[in-house]
C-alpha atoms as a PDB file:
ATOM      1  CA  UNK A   1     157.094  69.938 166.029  1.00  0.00           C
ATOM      2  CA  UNK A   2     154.441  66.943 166.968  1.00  0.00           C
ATOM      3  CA  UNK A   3     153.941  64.538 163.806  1.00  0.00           C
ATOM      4  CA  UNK A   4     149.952  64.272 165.031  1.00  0.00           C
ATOM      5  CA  UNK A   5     149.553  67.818 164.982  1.00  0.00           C
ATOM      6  CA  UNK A   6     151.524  67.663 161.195  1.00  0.00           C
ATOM      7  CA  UNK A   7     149.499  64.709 160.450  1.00  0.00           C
ATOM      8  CA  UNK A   8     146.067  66.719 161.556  1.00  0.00           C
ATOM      9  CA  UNK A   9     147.165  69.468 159.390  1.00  0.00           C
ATOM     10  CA  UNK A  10     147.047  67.356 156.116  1.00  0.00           C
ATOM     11  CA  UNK A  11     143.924  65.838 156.563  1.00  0.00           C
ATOM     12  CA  UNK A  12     142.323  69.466 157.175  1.00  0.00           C
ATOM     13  CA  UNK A  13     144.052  70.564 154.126  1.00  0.00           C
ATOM     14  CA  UNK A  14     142.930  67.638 152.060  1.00  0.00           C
ATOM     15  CA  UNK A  15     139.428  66.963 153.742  1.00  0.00           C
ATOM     16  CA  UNK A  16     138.862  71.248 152.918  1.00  0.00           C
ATOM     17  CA  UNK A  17     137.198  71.310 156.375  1.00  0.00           C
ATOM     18  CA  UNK A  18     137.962  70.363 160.091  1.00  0.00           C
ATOM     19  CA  UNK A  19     134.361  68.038 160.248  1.00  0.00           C
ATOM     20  CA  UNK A  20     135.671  66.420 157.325  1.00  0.00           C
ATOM     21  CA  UNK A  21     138.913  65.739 158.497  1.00  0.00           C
ATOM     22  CA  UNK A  22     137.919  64.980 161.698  1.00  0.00           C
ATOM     23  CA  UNK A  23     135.525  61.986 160.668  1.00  0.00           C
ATOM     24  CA  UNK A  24     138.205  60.987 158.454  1.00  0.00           C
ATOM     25  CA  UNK A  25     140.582  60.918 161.570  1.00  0.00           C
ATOM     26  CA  UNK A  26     137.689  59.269 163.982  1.00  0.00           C
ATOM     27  CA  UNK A  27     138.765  62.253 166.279  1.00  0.00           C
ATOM     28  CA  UNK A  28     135.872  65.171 167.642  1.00  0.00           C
ATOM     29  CA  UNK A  29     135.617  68.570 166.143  1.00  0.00           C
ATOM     30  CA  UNK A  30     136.921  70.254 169.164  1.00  0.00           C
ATOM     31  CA  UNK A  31     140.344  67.953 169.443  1.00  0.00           C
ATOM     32  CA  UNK A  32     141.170  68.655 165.642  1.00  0.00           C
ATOM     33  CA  UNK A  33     140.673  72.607 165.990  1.00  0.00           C
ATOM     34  CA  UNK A  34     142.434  72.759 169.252  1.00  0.00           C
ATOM     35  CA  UNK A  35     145.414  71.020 167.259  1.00  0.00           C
ATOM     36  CA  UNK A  36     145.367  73.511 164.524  1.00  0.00           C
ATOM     37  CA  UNK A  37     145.637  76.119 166.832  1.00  0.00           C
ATOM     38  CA  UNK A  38     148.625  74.679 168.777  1.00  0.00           C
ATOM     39  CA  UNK A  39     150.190  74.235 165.450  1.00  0.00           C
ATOM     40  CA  UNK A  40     149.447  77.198 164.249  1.00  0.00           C
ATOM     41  CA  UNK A  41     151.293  78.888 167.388  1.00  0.00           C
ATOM     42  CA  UNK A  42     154.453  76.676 167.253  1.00  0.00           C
ATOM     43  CA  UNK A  43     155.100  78.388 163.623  1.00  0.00           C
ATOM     44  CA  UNK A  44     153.557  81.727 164.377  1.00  0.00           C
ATOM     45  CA  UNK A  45     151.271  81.329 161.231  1.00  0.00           C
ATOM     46  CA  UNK A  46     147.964  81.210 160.423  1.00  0.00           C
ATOM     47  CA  UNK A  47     148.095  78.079 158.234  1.00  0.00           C
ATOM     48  CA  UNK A  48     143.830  77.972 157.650  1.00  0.00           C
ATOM     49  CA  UNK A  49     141.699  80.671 157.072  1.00  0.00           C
ATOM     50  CA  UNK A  50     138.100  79.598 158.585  1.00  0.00           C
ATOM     51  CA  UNK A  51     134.927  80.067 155.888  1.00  0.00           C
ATOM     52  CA  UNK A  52     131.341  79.397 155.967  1.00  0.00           C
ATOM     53  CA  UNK A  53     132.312  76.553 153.581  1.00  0.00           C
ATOM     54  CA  UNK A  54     135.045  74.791 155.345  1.00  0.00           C
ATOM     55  CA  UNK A  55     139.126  75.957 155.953  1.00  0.00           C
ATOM     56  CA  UNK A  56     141.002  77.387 152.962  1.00  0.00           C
ATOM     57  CA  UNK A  57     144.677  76.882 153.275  1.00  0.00           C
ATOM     58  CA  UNK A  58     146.409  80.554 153.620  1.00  0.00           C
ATOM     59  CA  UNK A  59     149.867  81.279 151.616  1.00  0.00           C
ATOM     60  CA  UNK A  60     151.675  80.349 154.823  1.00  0.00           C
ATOM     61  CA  UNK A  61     149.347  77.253 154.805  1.00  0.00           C
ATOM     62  CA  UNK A  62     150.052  76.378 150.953  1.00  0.00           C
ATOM     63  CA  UNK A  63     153.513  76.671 151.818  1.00  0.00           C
ATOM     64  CA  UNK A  64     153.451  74.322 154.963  1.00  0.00           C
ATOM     65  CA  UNK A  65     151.916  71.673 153.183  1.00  0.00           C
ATOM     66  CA  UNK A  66     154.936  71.586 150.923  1.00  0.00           C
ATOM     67  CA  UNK A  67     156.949  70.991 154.044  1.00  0.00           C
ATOM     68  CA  UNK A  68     154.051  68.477 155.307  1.00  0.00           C
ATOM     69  CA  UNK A  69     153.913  66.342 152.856  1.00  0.00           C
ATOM     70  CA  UNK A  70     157.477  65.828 152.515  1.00  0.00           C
ATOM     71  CA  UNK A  71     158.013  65.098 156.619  1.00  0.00           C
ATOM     72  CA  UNK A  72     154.775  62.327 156.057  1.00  0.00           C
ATOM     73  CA  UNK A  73     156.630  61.032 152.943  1.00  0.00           C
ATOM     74  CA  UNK A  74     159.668  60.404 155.524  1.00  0.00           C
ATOM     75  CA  UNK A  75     157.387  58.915 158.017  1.00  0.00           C
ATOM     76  CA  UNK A  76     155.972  56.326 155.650  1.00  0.00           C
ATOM     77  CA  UNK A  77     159.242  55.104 154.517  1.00  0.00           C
ATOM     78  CA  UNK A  78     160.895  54.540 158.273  1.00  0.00           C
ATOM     79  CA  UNK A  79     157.575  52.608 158.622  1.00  0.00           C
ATOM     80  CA  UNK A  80     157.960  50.426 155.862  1.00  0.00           C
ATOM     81  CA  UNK A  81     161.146  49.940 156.953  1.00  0.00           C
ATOM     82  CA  UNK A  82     161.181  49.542 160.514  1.00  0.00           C
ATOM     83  CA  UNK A  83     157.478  47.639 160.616  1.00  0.00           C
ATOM     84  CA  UNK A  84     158.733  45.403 158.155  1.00  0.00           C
ATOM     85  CA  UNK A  85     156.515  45.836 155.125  1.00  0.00           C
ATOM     86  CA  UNK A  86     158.696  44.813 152.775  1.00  0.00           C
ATOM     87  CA  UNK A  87     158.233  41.454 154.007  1.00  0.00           C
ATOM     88  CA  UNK A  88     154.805  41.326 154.036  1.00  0.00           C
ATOM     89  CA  UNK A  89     151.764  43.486 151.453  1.00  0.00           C
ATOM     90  CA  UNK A  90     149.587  44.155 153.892  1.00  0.00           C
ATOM     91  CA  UNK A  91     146.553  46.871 154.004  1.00  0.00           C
ATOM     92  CA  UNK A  92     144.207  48.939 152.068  1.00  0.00           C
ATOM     93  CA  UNK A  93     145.047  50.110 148.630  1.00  0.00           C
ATOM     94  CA  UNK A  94     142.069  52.358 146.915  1.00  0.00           C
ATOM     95  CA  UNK A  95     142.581  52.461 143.322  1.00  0.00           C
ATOM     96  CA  UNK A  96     139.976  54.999 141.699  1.00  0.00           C
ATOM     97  CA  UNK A  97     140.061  54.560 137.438  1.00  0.00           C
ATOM     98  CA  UNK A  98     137.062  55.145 134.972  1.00  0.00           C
ATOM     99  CA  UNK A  99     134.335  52.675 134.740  1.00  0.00           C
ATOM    100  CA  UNK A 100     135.289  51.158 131.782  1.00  0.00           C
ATOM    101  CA  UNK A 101     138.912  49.936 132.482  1.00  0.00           C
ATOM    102  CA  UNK A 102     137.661  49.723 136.590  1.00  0.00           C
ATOM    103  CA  UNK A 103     134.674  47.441 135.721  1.00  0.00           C
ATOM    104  CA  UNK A 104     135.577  45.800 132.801  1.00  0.00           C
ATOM    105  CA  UNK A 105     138.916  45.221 133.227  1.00  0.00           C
ATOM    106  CA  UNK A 106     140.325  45.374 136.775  1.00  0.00           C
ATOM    107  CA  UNK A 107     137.523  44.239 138.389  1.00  0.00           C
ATOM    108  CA  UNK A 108     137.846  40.782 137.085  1.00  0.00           C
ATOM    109  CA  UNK A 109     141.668  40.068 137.620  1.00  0.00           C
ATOM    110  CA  UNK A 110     142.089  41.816 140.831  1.00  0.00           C
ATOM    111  CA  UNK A 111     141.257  38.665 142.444  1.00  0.00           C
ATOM    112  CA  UNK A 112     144.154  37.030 141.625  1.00  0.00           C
ATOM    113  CA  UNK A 113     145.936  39.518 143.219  1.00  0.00           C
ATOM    114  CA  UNK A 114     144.029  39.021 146.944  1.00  0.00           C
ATOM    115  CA  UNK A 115     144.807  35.834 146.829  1.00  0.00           C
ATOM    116  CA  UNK A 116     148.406  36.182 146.038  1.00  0.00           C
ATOM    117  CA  UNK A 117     148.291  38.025 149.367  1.00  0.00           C
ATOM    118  CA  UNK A 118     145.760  37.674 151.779  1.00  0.00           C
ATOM    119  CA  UNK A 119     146.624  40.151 153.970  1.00  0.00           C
ATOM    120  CA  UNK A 120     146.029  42.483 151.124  1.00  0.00           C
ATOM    121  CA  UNK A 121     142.528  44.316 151.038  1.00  0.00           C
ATOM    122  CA  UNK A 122     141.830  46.266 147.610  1.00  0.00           C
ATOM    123  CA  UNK A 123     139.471  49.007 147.491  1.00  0.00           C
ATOM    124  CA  UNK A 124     138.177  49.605 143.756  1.00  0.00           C
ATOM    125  CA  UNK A 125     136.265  53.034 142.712  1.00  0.00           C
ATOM    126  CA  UNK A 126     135.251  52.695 139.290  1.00  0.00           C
ATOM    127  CA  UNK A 127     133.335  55.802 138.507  1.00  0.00           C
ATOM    128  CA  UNK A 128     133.759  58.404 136.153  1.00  0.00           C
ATOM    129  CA  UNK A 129     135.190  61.067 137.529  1.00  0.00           C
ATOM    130  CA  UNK A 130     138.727  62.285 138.542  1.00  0.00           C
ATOM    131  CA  UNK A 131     140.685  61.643 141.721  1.00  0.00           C
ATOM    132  CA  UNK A 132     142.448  63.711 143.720  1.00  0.00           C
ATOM    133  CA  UNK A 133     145.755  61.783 145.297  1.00  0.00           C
ATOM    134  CA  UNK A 134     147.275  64.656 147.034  1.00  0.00           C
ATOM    135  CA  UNK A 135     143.866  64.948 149.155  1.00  0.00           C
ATOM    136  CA  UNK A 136     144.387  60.798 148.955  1.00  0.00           C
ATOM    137  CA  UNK A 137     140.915  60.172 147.941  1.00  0.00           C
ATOM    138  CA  UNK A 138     142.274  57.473 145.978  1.00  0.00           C
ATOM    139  CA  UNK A 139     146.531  55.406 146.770  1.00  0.00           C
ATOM    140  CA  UNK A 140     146.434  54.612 142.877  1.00  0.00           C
ATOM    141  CA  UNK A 141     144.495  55.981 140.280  1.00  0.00           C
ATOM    142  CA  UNK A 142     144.166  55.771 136.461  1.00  0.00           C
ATOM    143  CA  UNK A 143     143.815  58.924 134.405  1.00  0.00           C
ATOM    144  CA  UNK A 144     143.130  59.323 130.517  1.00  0.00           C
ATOM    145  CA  UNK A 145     145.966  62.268 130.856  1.00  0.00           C
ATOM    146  CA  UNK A 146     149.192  62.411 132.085  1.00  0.00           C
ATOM    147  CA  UNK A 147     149.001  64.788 135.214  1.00  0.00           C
ATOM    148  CA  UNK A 148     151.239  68.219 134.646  1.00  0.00           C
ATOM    149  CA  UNK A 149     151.052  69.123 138.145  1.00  0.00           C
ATOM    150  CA  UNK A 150     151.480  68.422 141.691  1.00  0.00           C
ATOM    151  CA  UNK A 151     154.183  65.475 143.448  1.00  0.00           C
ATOM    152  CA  UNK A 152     152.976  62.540 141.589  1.00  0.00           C
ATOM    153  CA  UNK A 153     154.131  59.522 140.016  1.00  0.00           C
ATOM    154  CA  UNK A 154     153.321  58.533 136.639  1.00  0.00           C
ATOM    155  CA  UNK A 155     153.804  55.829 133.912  1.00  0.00           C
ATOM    156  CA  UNK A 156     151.850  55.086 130.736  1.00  0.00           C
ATOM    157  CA  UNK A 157     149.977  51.958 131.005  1.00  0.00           C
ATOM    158  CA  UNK A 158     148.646  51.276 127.691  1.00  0.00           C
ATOM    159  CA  UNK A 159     147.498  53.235 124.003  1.00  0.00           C
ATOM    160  CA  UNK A 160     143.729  52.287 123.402  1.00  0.00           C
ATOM    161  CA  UNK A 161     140.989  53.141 120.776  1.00  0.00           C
ATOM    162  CA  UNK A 162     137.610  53.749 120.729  1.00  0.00           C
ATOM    163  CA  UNK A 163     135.003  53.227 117.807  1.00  0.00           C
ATOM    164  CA  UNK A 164     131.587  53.419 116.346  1.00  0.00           C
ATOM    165  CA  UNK A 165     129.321  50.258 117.531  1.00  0.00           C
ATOM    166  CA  UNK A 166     126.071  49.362 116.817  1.00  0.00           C
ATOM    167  CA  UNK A 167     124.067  45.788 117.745  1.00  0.00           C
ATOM    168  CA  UNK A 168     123.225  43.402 115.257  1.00  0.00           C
ATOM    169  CA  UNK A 169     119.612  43.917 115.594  1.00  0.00           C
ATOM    170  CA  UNK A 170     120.305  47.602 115.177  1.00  0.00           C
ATOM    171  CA  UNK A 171     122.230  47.344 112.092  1.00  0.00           C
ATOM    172  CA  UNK A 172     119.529  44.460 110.412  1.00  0.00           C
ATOM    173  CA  UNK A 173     116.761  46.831 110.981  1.00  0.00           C
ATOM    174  CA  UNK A 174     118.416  50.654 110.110  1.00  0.00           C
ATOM    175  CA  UNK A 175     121.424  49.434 107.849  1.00  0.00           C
ATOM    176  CA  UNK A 176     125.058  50.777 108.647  1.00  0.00           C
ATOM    177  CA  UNK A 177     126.670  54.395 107.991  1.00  0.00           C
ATOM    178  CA  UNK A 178     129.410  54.277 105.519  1.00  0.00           C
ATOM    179  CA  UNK A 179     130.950  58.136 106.175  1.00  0.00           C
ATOM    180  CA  UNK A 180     130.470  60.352 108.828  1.00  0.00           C
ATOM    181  CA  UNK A 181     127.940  62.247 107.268  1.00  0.00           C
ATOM    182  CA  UNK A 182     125.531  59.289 106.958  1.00  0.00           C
ATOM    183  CA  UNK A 183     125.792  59.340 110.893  1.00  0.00           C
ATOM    184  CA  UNK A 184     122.745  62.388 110.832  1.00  0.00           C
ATOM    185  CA  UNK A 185     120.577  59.904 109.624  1.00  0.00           C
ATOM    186  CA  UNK A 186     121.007  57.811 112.574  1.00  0.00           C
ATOM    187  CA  UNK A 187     120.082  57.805 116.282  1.00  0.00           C
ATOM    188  CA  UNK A 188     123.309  58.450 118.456  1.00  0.00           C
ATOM    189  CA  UNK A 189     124.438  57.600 121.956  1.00  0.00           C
ATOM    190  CA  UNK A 190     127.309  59.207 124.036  1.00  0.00           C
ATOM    191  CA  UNK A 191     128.323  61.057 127.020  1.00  0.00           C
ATOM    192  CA  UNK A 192     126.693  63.724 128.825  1.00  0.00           C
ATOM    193  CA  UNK A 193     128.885  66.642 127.851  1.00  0.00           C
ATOM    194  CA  UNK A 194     128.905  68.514 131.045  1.00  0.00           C
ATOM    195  CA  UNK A 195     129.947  65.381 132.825  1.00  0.00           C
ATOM    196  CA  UNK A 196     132.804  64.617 131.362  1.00  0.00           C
ATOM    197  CA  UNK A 197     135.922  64.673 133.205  1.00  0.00           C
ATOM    198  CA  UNK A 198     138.595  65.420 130.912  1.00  0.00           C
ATOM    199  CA  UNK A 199     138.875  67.277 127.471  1.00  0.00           C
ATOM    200  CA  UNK A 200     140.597  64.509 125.694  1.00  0.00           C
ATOM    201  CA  UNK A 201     137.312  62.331 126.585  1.00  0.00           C
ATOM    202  CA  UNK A 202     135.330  64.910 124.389  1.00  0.00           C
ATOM    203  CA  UNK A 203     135.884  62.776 121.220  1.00  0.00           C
ATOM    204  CA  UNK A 204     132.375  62.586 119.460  1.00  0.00           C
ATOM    205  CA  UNK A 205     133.675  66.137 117.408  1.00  0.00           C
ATOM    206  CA  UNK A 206     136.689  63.807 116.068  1.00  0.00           C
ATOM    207  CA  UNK A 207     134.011  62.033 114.299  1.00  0.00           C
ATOM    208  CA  UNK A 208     131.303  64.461 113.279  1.00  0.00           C
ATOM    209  CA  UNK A 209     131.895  67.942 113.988  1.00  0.00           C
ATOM    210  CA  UNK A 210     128.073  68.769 114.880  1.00  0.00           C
ATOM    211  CA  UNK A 211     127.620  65.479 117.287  1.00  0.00           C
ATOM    212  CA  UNK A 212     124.826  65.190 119.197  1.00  0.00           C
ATOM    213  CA  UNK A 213     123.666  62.541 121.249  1.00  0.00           C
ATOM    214  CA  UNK A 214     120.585  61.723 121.264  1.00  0.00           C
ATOM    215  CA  UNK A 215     120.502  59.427 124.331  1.00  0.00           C
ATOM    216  CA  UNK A 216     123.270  59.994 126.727  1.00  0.00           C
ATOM    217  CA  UNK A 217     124.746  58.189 129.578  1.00  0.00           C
ATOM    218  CA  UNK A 218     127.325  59.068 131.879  1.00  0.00           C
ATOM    219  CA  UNK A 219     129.056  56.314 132.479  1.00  0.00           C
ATOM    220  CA  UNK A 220     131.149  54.390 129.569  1.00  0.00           C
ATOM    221  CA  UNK A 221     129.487  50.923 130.543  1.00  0.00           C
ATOM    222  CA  UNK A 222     125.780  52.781 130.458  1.00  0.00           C
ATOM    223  CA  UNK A 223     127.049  53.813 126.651  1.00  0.00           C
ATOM    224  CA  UNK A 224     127.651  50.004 126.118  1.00  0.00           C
ATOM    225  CA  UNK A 225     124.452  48.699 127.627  1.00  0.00           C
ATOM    226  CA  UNK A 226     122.350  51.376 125.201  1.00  0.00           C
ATOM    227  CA  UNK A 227     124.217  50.985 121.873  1.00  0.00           C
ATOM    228  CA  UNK A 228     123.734  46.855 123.067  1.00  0.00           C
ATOM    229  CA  UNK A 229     119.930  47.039 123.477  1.00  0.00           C
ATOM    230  CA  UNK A 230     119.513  49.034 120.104  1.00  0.00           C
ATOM    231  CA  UNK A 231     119.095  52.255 120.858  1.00  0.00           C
ATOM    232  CA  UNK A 232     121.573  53.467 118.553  1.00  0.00           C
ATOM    233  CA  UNK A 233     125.135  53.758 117.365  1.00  0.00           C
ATOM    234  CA  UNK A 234     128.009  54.580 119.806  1.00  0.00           C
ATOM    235  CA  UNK A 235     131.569  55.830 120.388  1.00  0.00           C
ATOM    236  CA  UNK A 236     132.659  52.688 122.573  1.00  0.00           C
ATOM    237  CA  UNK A 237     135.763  51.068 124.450  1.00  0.00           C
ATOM    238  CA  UNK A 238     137.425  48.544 121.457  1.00  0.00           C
ATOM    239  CA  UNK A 239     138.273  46.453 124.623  1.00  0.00           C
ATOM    240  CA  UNK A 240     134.903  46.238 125.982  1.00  0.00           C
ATOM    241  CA  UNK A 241     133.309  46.009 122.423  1.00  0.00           C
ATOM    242  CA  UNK A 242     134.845  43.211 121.519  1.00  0.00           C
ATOM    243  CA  UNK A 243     133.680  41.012 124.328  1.00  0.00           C
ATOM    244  CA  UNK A 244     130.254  41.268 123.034  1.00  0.00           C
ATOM    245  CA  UNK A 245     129.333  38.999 120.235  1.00  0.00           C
ATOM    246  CA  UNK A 246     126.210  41.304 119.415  1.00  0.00           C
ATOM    247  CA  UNK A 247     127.865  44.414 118.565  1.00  0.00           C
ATOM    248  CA  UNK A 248     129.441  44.970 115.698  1.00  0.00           C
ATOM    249  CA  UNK A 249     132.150  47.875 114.495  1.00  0.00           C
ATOM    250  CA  UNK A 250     130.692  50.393 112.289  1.00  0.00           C
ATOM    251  CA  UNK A 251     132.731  51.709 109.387  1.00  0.00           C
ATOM    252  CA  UNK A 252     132.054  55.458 108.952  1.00  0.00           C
ATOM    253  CA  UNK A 253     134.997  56.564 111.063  1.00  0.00           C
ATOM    254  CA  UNK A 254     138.683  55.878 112.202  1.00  0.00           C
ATOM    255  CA  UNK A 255     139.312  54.679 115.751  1.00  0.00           C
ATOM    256  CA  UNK A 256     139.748  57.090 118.178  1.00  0.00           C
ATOM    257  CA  UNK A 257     142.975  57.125 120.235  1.00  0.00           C
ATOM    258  CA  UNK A 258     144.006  57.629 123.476  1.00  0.00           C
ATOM    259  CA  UNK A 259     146.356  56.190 126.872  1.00  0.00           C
ATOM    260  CA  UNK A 260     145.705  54.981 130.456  1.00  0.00           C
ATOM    261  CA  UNK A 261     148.578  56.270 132.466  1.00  0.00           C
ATOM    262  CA  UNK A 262     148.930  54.412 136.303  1.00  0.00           C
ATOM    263  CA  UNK A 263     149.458  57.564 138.921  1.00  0.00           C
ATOM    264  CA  UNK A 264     150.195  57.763 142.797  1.00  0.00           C
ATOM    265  CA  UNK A 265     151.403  60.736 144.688  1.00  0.00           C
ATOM    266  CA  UNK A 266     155.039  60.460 145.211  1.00  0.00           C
ATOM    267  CA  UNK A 267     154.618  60.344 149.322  1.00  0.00           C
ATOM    268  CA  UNK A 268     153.216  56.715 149.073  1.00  0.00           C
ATOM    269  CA  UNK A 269     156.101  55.401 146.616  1.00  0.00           C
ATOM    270  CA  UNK A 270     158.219  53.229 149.837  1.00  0.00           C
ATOM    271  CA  UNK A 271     154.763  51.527 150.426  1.00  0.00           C
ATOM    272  CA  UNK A 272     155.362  47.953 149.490  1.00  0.00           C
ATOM    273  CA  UNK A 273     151.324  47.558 148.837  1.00  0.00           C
ATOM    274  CA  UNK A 274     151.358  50.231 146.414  1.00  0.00           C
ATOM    275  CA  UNK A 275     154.174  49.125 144.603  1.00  0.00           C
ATOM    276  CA  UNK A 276     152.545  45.737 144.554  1.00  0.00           C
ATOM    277  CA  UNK A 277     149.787  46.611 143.142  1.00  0.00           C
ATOM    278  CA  UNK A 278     150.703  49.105 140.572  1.00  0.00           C
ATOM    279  CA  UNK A 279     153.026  46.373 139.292  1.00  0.00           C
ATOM    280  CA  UNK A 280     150.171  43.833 139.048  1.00  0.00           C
ATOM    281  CA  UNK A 281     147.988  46.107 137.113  1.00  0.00           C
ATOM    282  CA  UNK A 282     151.233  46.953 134.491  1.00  0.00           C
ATOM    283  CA  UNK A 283     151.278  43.256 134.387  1.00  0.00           C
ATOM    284  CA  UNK A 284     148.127  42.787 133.311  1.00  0.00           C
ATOM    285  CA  UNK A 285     147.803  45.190 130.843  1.00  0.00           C
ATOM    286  CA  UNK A 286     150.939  44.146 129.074  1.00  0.00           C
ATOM    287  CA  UNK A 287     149.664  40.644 128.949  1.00  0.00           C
ATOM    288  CA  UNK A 288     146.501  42.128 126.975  1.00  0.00           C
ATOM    289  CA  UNK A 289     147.938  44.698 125.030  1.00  0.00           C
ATOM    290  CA  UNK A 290     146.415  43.658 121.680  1.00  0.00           C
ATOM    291  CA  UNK A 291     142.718  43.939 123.183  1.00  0.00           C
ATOM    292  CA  UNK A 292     143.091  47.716 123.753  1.00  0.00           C
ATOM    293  CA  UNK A 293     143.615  48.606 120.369  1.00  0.00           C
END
């Protein structure tokens, strides 16, 4: 069996489509289909069934990329061990995380971590959305949940809490809630509901069953900027409240709890560059423990 033809296999099973995958691969259309098909006839399977909408893998396919994923996970280790990467983190790591701990957090200190090792080159998505690993749109990535499913790697990072904000100017002019119930009386700001891309990030219920926003923004560090400017009150980040001297905590409710968990897929565990860097961000967490809750 070739390991290019294996290797084109995974990207047209992650990328969904053989355009997609071939872009991803820098290779033409034609060269990634032709080595479908020569896979394809070295198993006798059809591995992809072709769609309007891309290439859907088949139950042989599912199956393969079981067997795939553990012969790449084999390749990367003899390469870390043979090209020497445990001497030297080198490469790209893309570490996808919501905005909040991505922007706020990470992207300050990752610095220090370039310039521990030059030939290190960090790719940071901080959006809010989720990742998928096994179709590697993202080497590291940090979830609200711990994942149930699928080869992956994961460690808790940190508890933190959330809380009811409003800015000094806010609370001077309208006065401050003192139970949940007062909150009706007041001008909210959260998430956009059908944005949202977890459950447990649902929270405004935990507070007042019948929350509403009245201004919503998707992203946790739009939430900050609104509640800042006094638009309203807000469910935000204790971590990134508290670096703003003109918000203050509003007492009508109990924090909110929840965890950052650090995940990879288990087929990039030998890479020293991974391993690097999820140590670096458990190191920095620890040392700031306190400011997450």
């Amino acid at each position: 069996m070739n390991w290019d033809d294996v290797r084109i296999f995974l990207a047209v099973a992650r990328a969904g489509q053989i355009l997609g995958a071939a872009r991803r691969l820098e290779l033409n259309h034609a060269t990634v289909s032709r080595r479908i098909a020569a896979l394809e006839r070295a198993l006798g399977a059809k591995l992809f069934r072709r769609l309007t909408t891309g290439s859907e893998l088949t139950a042989e396919g599912e199956r393969f990329l079981n067997v795939a994923e553990r012969i790449e996970a084999d390749m990367i280790a003899a390469r870390a061990e043979i090209a020497g990467e445990s001497d030297e983190v080198a490469g790209v790591v893309r570490i996808g995380a919501p905005d909040g701990f991505g922007v706020a957090f990470l992207a300050p200190r990752l610095g220090q971590l370039t310039e521990r090792h030059p030939a290190l080159s960090i790719q940071l998505v901080p959006v809010p959305r989720s990742f998928s690993l096994s179709r590697r749109e993202a080497d590291i990535a940090i979830t609200v949940e711990r994942p149930t499913e699928g080869r992956l790697v994961a460690g808790k990072l940190v508890d933190y809490t959330l809380g009811l904000y409003a800015s000094r100017a806010y609370a001077a002019a309208r006065g401050l809630p003192e139970t949940p119930g007062d909150l009706r009386g007041h001008r909210l700001i959260g998430y956009v509901p059908d944005l949202i891309i977890s459950p447990s990030l649902d929270y405004g219920p935990e507070i007042l069953p019948d929350w509403q926003a009245d201004f919503a923004v998707s992203s946790a560090l739009g939430q900050v900027e609104a509640v800042r400017s006094g638009a309203g009150i807000g469910i935000l980040h204790t971590f990134i409240a508290r670096a703003h001297d003109d918000l203050v905590p509003v007492p009508a409710s109990q924090p909110i709890r929840r965890a950052y968990w650090l995940v990879y897929h288990e087929t990039v565990r030998p890479l020293r560059r991974v391993q690097a860097v999820s140590a670096f961000i458990a190191a920095a967490v620890e040392a700031e423990r306190a400011t997450f809750t």
